[in-house]
Protein backbone atom coordinates (compact mmCIF):
# COMPACT_ATOMS: atom_id res chain seq x y z
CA UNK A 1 0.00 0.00 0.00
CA UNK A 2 1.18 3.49 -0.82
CA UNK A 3 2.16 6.38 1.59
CA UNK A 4 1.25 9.72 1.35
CA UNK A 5 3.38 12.28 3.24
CA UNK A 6 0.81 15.66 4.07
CA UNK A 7 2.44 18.39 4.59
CA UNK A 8 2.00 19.89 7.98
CA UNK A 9 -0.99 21.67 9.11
CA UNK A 10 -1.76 24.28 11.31
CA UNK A 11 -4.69 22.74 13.04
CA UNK A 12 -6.03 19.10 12.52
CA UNK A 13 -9.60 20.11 11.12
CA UNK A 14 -11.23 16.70 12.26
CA UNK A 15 -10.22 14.33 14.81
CA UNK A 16 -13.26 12.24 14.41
CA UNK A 17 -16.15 12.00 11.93
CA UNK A 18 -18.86 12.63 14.98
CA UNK A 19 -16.93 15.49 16.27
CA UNK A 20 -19.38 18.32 16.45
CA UNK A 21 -18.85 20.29 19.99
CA UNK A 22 -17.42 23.00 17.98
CA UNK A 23 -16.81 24.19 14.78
CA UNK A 24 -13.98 22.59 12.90
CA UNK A 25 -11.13 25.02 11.14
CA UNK A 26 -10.99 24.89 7.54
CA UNK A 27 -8.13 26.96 6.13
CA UNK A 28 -7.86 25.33 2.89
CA UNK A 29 -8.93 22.65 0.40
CA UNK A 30 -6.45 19.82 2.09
CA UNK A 31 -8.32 20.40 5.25
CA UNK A 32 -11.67 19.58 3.54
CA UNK A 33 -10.30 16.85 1.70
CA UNK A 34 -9.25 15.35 4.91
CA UNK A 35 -12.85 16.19 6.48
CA UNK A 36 -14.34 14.27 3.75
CA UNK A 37 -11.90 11.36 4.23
CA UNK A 38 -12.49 11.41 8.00
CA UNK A 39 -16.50 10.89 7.33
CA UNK A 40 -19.92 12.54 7.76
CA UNK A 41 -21.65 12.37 11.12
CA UNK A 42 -24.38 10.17 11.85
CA UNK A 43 -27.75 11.57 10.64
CA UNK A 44 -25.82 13.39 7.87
CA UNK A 45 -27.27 13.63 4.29
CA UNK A 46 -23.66 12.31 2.85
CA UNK A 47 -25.47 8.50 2.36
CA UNK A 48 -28.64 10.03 0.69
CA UNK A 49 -26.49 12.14 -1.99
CA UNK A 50 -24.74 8.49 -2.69
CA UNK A 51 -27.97 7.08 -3.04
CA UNK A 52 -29.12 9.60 -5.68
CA UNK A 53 -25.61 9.48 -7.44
CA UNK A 54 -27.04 5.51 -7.74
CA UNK A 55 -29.97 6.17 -8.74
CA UNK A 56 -28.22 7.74 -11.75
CA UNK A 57 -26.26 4.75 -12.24
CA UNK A 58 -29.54 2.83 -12.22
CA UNK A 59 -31.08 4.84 -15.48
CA UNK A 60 -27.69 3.78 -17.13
CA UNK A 61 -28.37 0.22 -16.59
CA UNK A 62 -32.07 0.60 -17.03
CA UNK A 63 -31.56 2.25 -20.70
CA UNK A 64 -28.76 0.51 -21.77
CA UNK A 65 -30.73 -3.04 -20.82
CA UNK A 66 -34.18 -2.22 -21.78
CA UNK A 67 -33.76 -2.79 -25.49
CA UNK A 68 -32.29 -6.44 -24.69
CA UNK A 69 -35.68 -8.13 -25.15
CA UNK A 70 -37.09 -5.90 -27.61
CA UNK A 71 -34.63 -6.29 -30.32
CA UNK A 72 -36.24 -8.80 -32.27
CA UNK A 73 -39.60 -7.67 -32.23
CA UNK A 74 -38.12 -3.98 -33.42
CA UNK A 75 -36.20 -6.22 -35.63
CA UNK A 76 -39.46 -7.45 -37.27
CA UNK A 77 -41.20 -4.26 -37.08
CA UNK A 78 -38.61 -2.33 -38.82
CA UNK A 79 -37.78 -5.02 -41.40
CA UNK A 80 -34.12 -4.69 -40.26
CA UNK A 81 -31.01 -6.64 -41.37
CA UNK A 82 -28.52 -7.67 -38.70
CA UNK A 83 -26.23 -5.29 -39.19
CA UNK A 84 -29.42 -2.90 -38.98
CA UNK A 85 -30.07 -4.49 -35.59
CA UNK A 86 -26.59 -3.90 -35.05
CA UNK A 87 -26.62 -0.11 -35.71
CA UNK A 88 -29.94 0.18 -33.71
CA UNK A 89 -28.49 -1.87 -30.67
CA UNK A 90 -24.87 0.35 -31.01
CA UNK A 91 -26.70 3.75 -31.25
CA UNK A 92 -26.42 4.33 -27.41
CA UNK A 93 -22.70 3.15 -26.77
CA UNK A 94 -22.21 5.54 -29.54
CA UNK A 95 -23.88 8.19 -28.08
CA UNK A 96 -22.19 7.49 -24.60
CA UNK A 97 -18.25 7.81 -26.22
CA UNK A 98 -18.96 11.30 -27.32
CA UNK A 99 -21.03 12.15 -23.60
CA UNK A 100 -17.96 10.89 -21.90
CA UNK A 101 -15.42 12.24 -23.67
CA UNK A 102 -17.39 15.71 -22.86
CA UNK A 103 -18.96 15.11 -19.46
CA UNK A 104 -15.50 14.07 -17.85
CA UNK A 105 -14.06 17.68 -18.47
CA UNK A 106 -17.44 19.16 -17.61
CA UNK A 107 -17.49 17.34 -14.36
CA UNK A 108 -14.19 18.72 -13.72
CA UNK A 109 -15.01 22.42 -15.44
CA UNK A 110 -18.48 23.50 -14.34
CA UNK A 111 -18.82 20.93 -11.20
CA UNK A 112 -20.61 17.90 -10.43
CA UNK A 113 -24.39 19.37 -9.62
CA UNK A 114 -24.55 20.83 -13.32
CA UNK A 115 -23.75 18.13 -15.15
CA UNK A 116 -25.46 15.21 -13.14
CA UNK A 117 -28.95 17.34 -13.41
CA UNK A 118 -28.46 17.69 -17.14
CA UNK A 119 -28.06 14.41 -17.95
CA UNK A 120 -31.34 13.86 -16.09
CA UNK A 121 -33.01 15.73 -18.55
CA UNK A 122 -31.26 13.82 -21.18
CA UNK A 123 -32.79 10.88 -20.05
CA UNK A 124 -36.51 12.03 -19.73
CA UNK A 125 -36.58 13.71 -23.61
CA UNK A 126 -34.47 10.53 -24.76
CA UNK A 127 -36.80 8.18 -23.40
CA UNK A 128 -40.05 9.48 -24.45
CA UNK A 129 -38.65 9.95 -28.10
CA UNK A 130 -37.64 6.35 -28.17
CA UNK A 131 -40.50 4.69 -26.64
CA UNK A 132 -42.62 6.95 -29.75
CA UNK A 133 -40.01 6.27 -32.36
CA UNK A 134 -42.09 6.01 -35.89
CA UNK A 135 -38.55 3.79 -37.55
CA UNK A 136 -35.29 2.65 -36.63
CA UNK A 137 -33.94 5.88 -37.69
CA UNK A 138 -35.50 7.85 -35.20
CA UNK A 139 -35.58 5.27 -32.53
CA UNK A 140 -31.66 4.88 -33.44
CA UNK A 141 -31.34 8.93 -32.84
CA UNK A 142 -33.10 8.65 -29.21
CA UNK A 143 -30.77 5.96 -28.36
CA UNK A 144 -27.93 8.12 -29.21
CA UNK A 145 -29.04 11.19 -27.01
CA UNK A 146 -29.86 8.83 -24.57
CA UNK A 147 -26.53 7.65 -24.89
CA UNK A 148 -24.75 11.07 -24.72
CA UNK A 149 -26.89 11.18 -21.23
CA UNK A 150 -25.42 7.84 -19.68
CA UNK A 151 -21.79 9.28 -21.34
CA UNK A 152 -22.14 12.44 -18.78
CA UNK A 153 -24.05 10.86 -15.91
CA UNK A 154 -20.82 8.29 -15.32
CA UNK A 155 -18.40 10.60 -14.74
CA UNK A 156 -20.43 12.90 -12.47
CA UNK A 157 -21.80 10.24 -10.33
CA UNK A 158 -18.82 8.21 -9.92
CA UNK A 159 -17.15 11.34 -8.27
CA UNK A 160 -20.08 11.96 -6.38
CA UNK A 161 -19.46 7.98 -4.54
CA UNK A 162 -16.13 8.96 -4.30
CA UNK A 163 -15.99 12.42 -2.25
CA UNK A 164 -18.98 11.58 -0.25
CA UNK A 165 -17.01 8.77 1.50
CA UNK A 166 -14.23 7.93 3.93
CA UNK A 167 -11.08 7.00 2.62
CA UNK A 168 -10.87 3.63 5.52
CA UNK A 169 -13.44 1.26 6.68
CA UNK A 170 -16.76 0.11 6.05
CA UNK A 171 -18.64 2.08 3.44
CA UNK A 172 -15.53 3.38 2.20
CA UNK A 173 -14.56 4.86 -1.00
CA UNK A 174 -13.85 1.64 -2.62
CA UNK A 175 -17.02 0.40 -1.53
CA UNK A 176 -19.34 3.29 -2.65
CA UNK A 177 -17.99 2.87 -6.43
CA UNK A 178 -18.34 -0.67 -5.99
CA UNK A 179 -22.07 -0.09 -4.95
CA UNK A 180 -22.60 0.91 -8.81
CA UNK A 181 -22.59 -2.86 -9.27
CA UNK A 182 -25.45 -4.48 -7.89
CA UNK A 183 -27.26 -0.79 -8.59
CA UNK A 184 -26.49 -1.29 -12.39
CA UNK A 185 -28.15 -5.33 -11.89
CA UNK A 186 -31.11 -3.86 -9.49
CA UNK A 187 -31.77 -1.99 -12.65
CA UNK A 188 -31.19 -5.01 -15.13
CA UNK A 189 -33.75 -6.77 -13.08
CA UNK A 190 -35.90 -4.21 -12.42
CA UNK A 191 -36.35 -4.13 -16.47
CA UNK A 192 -36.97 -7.68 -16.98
CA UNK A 193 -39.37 -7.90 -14.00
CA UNK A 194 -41.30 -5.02 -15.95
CA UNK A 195 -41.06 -6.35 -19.46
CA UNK A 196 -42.36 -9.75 -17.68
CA UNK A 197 -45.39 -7.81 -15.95
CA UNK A 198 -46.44 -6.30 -19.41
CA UNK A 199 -45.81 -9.56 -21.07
CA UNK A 200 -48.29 -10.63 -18.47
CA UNK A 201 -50.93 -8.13 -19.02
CA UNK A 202 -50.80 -7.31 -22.91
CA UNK A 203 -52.89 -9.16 -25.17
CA UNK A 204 -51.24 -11.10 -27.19
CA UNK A 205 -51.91 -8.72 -30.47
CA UNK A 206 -50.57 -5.88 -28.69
CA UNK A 207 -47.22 -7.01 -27.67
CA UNK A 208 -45.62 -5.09 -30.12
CA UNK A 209 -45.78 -2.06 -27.60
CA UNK A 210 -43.83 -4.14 -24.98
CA UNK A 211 -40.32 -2.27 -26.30
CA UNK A 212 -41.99 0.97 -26.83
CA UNK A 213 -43.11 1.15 -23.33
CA UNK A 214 -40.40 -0.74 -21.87
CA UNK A 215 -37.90 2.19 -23.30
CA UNK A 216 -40.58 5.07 -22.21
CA UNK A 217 -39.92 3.87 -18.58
CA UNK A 218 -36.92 5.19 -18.41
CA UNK A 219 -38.29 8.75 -18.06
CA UNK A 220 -40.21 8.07 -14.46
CA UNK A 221 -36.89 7.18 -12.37
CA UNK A 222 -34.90 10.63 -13.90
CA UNK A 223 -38.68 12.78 -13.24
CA UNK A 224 -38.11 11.42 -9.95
CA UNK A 225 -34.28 12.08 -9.07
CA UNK A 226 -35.09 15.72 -11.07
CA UNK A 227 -38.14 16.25 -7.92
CA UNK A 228 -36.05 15.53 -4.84
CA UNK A 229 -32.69 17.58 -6.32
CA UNK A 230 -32.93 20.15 -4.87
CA UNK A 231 -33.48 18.90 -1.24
CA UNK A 232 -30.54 16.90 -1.05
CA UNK A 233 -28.07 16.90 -4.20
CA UNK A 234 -24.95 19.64 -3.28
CA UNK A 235 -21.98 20.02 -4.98
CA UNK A 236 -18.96 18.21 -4.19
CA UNK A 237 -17.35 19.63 -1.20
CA UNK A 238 -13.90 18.70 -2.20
CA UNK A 239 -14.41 19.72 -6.11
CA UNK A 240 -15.75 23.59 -4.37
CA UNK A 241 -12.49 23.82 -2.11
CA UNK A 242 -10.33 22.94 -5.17
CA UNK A 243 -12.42 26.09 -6.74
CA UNK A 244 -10.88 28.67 -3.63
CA UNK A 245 -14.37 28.71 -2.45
CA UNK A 246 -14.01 27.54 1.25
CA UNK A 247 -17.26 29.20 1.62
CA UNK A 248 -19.14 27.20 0.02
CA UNK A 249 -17.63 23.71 1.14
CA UNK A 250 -18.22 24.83 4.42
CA UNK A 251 -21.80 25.16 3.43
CA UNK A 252 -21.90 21.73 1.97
CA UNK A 253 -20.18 20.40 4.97
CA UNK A 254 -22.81 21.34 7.09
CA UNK A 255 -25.66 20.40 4.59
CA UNK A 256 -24.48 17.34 3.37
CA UNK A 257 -22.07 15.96 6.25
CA UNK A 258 -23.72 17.00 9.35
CA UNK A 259 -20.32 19.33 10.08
CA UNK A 260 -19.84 22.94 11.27
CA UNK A 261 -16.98 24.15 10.07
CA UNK A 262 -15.46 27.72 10.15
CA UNK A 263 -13.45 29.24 7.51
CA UNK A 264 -10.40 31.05 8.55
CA UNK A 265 -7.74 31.04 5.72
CA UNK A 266 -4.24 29.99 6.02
CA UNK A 267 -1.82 32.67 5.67
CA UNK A 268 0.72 29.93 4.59
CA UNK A 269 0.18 29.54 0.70
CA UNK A 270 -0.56 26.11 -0.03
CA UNK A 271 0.16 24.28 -3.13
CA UNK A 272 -3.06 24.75 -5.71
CA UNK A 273 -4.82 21.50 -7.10
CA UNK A 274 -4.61 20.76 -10.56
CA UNK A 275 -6.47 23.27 -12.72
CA UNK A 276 -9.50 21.62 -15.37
CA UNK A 277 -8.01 21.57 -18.73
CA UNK A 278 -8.39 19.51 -22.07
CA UNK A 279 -4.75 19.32 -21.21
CA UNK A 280 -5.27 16.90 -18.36
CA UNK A 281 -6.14 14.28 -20.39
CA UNK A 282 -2.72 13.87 -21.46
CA UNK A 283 -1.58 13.83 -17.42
CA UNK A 284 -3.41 10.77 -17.38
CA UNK A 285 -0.01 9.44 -18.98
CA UNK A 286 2.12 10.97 -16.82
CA UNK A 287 5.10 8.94 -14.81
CA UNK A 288 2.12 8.92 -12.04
CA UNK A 289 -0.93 7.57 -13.49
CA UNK A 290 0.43 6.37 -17.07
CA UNK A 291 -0.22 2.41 -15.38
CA UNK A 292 -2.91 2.90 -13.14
CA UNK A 293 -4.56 4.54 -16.32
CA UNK A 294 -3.62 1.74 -18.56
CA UNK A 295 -4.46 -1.21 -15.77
CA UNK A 296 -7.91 0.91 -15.59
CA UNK A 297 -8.62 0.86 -19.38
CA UNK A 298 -8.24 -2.59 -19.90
CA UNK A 299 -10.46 -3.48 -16.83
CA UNK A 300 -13.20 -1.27 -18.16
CA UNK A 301 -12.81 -2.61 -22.01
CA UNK A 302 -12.36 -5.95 -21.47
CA UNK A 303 -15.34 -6.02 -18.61
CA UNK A 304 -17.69 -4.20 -21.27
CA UNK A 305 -16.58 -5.96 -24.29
CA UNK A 306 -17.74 -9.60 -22.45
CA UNK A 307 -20.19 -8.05 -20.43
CA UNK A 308 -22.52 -6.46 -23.00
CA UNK A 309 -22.32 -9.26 -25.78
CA UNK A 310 -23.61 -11.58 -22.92
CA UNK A 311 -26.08 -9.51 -20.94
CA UNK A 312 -27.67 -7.73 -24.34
CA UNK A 313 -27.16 -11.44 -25.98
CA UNK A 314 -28.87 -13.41 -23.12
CA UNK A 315 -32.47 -12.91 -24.25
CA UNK A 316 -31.11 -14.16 -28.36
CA UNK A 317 -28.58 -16.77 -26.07
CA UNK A 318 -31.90 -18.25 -24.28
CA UNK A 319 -34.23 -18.24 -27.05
CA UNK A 320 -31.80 -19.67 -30.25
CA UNK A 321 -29.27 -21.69 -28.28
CA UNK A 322 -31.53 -23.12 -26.02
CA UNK A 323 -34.91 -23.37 -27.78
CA UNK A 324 -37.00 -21.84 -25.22
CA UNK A 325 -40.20 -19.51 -25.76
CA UNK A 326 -40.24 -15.81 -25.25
CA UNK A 327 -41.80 -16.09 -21.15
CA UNK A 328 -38.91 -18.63 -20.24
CA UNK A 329 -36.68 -16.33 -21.67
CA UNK A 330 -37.82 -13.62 -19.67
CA UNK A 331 -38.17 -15.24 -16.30
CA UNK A 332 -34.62 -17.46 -16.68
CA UNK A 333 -32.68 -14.05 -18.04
CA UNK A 334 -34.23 -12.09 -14.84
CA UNK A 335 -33.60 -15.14 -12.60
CA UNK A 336 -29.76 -15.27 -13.97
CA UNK A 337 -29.58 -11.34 -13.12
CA UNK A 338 -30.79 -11.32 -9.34
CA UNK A 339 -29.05 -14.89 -8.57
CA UNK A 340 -25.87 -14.40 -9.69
CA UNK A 341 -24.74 -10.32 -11.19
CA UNK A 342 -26.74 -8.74 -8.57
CA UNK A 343 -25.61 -11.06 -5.55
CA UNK A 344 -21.59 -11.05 -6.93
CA UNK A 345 -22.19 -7.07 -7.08
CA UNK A 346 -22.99 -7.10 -3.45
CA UNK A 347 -20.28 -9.45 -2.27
CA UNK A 348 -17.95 -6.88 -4.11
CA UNK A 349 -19.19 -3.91 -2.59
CA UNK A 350 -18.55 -5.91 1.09
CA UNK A 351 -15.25 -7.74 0.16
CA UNK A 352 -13.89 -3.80 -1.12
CA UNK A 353 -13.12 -3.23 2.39
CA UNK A 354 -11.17 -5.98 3.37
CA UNK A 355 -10.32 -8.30 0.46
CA UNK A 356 -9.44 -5.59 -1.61
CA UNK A 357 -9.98 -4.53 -5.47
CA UNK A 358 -7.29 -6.39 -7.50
CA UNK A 359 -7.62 -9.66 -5.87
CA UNK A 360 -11.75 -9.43 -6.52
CA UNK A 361 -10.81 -8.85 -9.99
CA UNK A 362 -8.61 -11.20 -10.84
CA UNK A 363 -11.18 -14.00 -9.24
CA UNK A 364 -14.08 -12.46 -10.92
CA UNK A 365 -12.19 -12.58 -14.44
CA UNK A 366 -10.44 -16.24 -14.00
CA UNK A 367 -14.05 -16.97 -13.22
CA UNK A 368 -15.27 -15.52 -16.37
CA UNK A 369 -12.72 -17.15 -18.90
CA UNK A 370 -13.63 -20.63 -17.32
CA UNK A 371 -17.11 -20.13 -17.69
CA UNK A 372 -17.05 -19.44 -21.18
CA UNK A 373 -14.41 -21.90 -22.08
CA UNK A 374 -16.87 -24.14 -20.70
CA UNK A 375 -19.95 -22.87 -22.88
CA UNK A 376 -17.82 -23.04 -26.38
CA UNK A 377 -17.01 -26.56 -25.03
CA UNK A 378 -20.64 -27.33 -24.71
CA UNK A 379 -22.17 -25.69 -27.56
CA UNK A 380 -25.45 -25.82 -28.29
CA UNK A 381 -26.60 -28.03 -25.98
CA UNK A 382 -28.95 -31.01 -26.65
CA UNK A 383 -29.72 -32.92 -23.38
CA UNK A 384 -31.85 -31.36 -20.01
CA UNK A 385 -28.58 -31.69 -18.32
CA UNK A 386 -26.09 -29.52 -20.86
CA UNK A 387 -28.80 -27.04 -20.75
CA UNK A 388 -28.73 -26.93 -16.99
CA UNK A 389 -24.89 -26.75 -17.05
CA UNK A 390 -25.10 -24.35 -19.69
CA UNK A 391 -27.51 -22.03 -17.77
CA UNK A 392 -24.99 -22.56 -14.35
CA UNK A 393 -21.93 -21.52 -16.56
CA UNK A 394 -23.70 -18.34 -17.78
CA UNK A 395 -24.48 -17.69 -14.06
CA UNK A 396 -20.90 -18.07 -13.23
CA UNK A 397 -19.70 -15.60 -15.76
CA UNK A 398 -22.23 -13.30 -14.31
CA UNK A 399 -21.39 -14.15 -10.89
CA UNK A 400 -17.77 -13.30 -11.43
CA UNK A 401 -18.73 -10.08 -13.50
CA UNK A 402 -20.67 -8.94 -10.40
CA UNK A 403 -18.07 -9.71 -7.77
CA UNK A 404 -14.79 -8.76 -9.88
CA UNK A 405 -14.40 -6.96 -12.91
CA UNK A 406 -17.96 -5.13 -12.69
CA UNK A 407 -17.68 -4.13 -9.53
CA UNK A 408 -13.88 -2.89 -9.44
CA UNK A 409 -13.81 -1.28 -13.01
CA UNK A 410 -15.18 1.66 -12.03
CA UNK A 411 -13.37 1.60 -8.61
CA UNK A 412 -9.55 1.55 -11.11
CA UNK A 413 -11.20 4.12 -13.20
CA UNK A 414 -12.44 6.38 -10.26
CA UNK A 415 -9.66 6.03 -7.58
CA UNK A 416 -7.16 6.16 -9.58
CA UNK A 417 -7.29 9.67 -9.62
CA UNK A 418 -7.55 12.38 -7.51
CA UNK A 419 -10.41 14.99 -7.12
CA UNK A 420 -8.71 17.29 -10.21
CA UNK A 421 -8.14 14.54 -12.44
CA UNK A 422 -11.30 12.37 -11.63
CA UNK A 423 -13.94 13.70 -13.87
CA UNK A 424 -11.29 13.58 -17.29
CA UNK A 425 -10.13 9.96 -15.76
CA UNK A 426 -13.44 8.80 -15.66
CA UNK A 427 -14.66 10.29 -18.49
CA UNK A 428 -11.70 9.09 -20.81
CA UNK A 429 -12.14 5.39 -18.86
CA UNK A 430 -15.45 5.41 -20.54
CA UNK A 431 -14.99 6.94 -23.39
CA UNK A 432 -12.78 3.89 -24.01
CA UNK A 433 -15.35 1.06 -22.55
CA UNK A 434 -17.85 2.84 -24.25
CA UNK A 435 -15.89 2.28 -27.50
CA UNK A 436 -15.92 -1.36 -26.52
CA UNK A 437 -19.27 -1.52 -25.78
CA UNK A 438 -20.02 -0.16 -29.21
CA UNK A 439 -18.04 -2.84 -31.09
CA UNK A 440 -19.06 -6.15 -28.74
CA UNK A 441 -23.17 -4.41 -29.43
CA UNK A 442 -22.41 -4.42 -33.25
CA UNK A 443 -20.43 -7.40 -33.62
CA UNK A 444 -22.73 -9.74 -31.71
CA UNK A 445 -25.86 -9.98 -33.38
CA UNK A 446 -23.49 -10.58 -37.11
CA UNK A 447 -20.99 -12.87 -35.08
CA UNK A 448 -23.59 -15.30 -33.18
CA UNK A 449 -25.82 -15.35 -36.53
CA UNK A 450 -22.22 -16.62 -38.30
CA UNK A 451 -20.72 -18.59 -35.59
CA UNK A 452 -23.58 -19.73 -33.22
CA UNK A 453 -21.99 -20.96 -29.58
CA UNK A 454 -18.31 -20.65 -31.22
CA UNK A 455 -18.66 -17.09 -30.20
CA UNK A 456 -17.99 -17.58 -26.81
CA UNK A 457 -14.47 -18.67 -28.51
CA UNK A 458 -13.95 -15.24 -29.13
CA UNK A 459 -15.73 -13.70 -26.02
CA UNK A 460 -13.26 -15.52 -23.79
CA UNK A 461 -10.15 -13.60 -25.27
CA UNK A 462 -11.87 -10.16 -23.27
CA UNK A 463 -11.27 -11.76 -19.41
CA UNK A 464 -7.96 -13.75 -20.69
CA UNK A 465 -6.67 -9.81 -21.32
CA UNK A 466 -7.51 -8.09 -18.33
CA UNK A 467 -6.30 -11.09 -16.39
CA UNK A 468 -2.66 -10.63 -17.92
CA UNK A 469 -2.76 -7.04 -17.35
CA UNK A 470 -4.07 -7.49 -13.88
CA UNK A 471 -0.97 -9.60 -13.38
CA UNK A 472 1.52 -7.30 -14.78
CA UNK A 473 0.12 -4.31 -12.93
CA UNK A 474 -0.63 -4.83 -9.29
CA UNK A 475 -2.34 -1.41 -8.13
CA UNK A 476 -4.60 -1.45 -5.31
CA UNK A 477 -7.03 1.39 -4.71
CA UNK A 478 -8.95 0.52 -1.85
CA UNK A 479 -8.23 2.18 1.07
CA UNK A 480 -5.49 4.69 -0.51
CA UNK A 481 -6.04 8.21 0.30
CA UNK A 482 -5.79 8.97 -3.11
CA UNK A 483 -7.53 13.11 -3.04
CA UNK A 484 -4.42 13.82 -0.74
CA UNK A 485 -2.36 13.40 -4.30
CA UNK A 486 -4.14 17.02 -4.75
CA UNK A 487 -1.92 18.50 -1.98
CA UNK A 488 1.28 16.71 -1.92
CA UNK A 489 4.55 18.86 -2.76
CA UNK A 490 6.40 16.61 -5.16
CA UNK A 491 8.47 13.73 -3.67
CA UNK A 492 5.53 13.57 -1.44
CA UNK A 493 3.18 10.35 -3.02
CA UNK A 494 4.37 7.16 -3.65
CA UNK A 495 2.39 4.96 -5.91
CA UNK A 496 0.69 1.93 -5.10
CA UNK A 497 1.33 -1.69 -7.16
């Protein structure tokens, strides 16, 4: 684990997250940084603001799945070909590159309260417009702005998990990302246990609006985080210290972390945090970063290549490889989902703590590769009992997605970086996966319609990767102070492996 050396203070601003006898000293941005690290009191509004930066994280999910089942009936709709299905399916990762590759230096620019409400808005005009879509081509445009929304919301609500929470212990940092895990299943589920309750209720003539409303959904969850904003969403209290306005952290403190605080400035100048710039994107190379960035990068990609051809593939997996009808499909794809992603996400989020990131990871991945060595082994499978051990390997790749790589690629991506490099980090992290995302959502449909179960051939190469790197690159986030990298005079960090 990596030491930090601080340099010295005048006053220790915090001795104790429930210290509130008397105001606490803030004389500059280190000082909040090392409130925030400390922790919010009890009854503070710190675990409510992460709860609302997952809720964004659960519209990601809930878009990005809730064309999954849909695609063949749009398919047939639409007439499409599948490289048509293809475009229609891609439209959103495509969409999410270019929101990324913006909303990482927004988050960083304008702060993270701007950007996370616009994306909101994204997602209610983006949903609407798809579940309405007249033809692909207009469906395929909604999926792109919807896209651009997930591309901003990532960035802004991954820093918002990440300087809302302690640096140590339980609930910490490590564990807050993590949390976007079995958020991102809850909404996975959540979508399937809604397509199967209209699947219930439609007539059978009139499940060609399944999709549409399925899609529309997606507007009532961002109406709803839009409503309760502006009792409980602040801005980051680090991100307005590394602004000069001590003020206003103070405020937030108080707000959001149950703290009073008083503002006396230090008469000692203090080295300044990293200015937002276009330029920072190429720090991310720097003899600092350049291998946490790189470890990061192929976590993400790898994670999202494997990920999306198999979560977005399940319904066409269940259906064509295992000859069931369209309500099995729904019920076993949901069952997969809560059994095995959503329950790995959680043991990720509790083994963050303790266990630690990069061992997680490389389990969850080893985990992966076997499982889908084991389903191009199979193939399509013939008897009750390959089917049942096809359906259990499936679950295991989710399993390990939940408790390793798709729980810990967004903790490499977020803590990687401190609080003036996190937004650009995160945003180029997933401007990256999102690329990924893009190619495994296009290639599928045209690669399981040439090469049936030998896909999973190729699907395997993703965790091999990321495994390799992972071995090469041993960086462990959890529990590393890494904000203090804002205020250390050079000399003063030493990295992690």
């Amino acid at each position: 684990m990596s030491t930090v050396a601080f340099p010295s203070a005048e006053a220790d601003p915090q001795t104790s997250a429930g210290n509130a006898a008397r105001p606490t000293v803030i004389r500059n941005a280190q000082d909040v940084s090392r409130i925030v690290s400390a922790g919010a009191a009890k009854g503070s509004n710190a675990r409510i603001v992460i709860a609302i930066a997952l809720g964004g994280v659960f519209l990601d999910a809930y878009d990005l799945t809730s064309l999954a089942y849909g695609i063949k009936d749009i398919a047939r709709q639409f007439s499409l070909s599948p490289v048509q299905v293809g475009f229609v399916s891609s439209a959103i990762t495509f969409g999410a590159i270019l929101g990324a590759l913006f909303g990482g230096y927004l988050t960083d620019r304008i702060g993270r309260y701007r950007v996370f409400m616009a994306d909101m808005l994204f997602f209610v005009v983006a949903a609407i417009a798809a579940g309405l879509a007249p033809n692909a081509w207009v469906l395929g445009g909604a999926r792109f702005l919807m896209g651009f929304g997930v591309g901003l919301d990532l960035p802004v609500a991954m820093a918002f998990l990440a300087e809302f929470s302690r640096v140590a212990g339980k609930g910490n940092k490590a564990a807050s990302v993590a949390a976007w895990c079995p958020a991102w299943y809850a909404a996975t589920s959540t979508c399937y246990l809604l397509i199967l309750g209209l699947y219930a209720i439609l007539p059978e003539h009139q499940l060609g609006w399944l999709w549409r409303l399925t899609l529309a959904f997606g507007a009532v969850p961002a109406i709803a985080i839009i409503l309760v904003r502006s009792r409980y969403i602040s801005e980051s209290p680090v991100w307005a210290a590394n602004q000069g306005d001590l003020e206003e952290a103070a405020r937030i403190l108080k707000r959001s972390y149950g703290i009073d605080t008083v503002v006396e400035r230090s008469a000692t100048p203090q080295k300044a945090p990293r200015a937002a710039s276009w330029r920072n994107y190429g720090v991310l190379f720097n003899a600092t970063y350049r291998r946490r960035t790189i470890l990061a990068a192929v976590i993400g990609s790898a994670s999202s290549f494997g990920y999306n051809a198999i979560i977005f593939g399940l319904p066409v997996i269940i259906t064509s490889f295992f000859q069931q009808g369209p309500l099995t499909t729904i019920v076993a794809a949901l069952a997969l989902n809560l059994a095995f992603a959503f329950v790995g996400g959680l043991i990720g989020v509790r083994t963050a703590p303790t266990v630690g990131a990069w061992k997680m990871t490389v389990l969850g991945h080893a985990l992966q590769f076997a499982s889908l060595i084991g389903l191009a082994l199979i193939g399509k499978p013939g008897s009750g009992a390959l089917v049942v051990v096809a359906i259990l390997l499936l679950g295991g790749y989710l399993f390990g997605q939940g408790f390793g790589p798709g729980s810990h690629s967004m903790t490499y991506a977020s803590l990687s970086y401190p609080t003036s490099l996190r937004g650009i980090g995160v945003g180029f992290n997933q401007t990256l996966v999102r690329s990924a995302s893009t190619v495994s959502l296009f290639l599928f449909p045209v690669l399981a319609a040439a090469f049936g179960t030998k896909v999973f051939w190729l699907i395997a190469i993703a965790p091999l990767t990321s495994l390799l790197v992972l071995l090469a690159i041993r960086w462990e986030p959890s529990g590393y102070d890494i904000d203090a990298e804002d205020y250390a005079e050079p000399g003063g960090v030493t990295a992690a492996r």
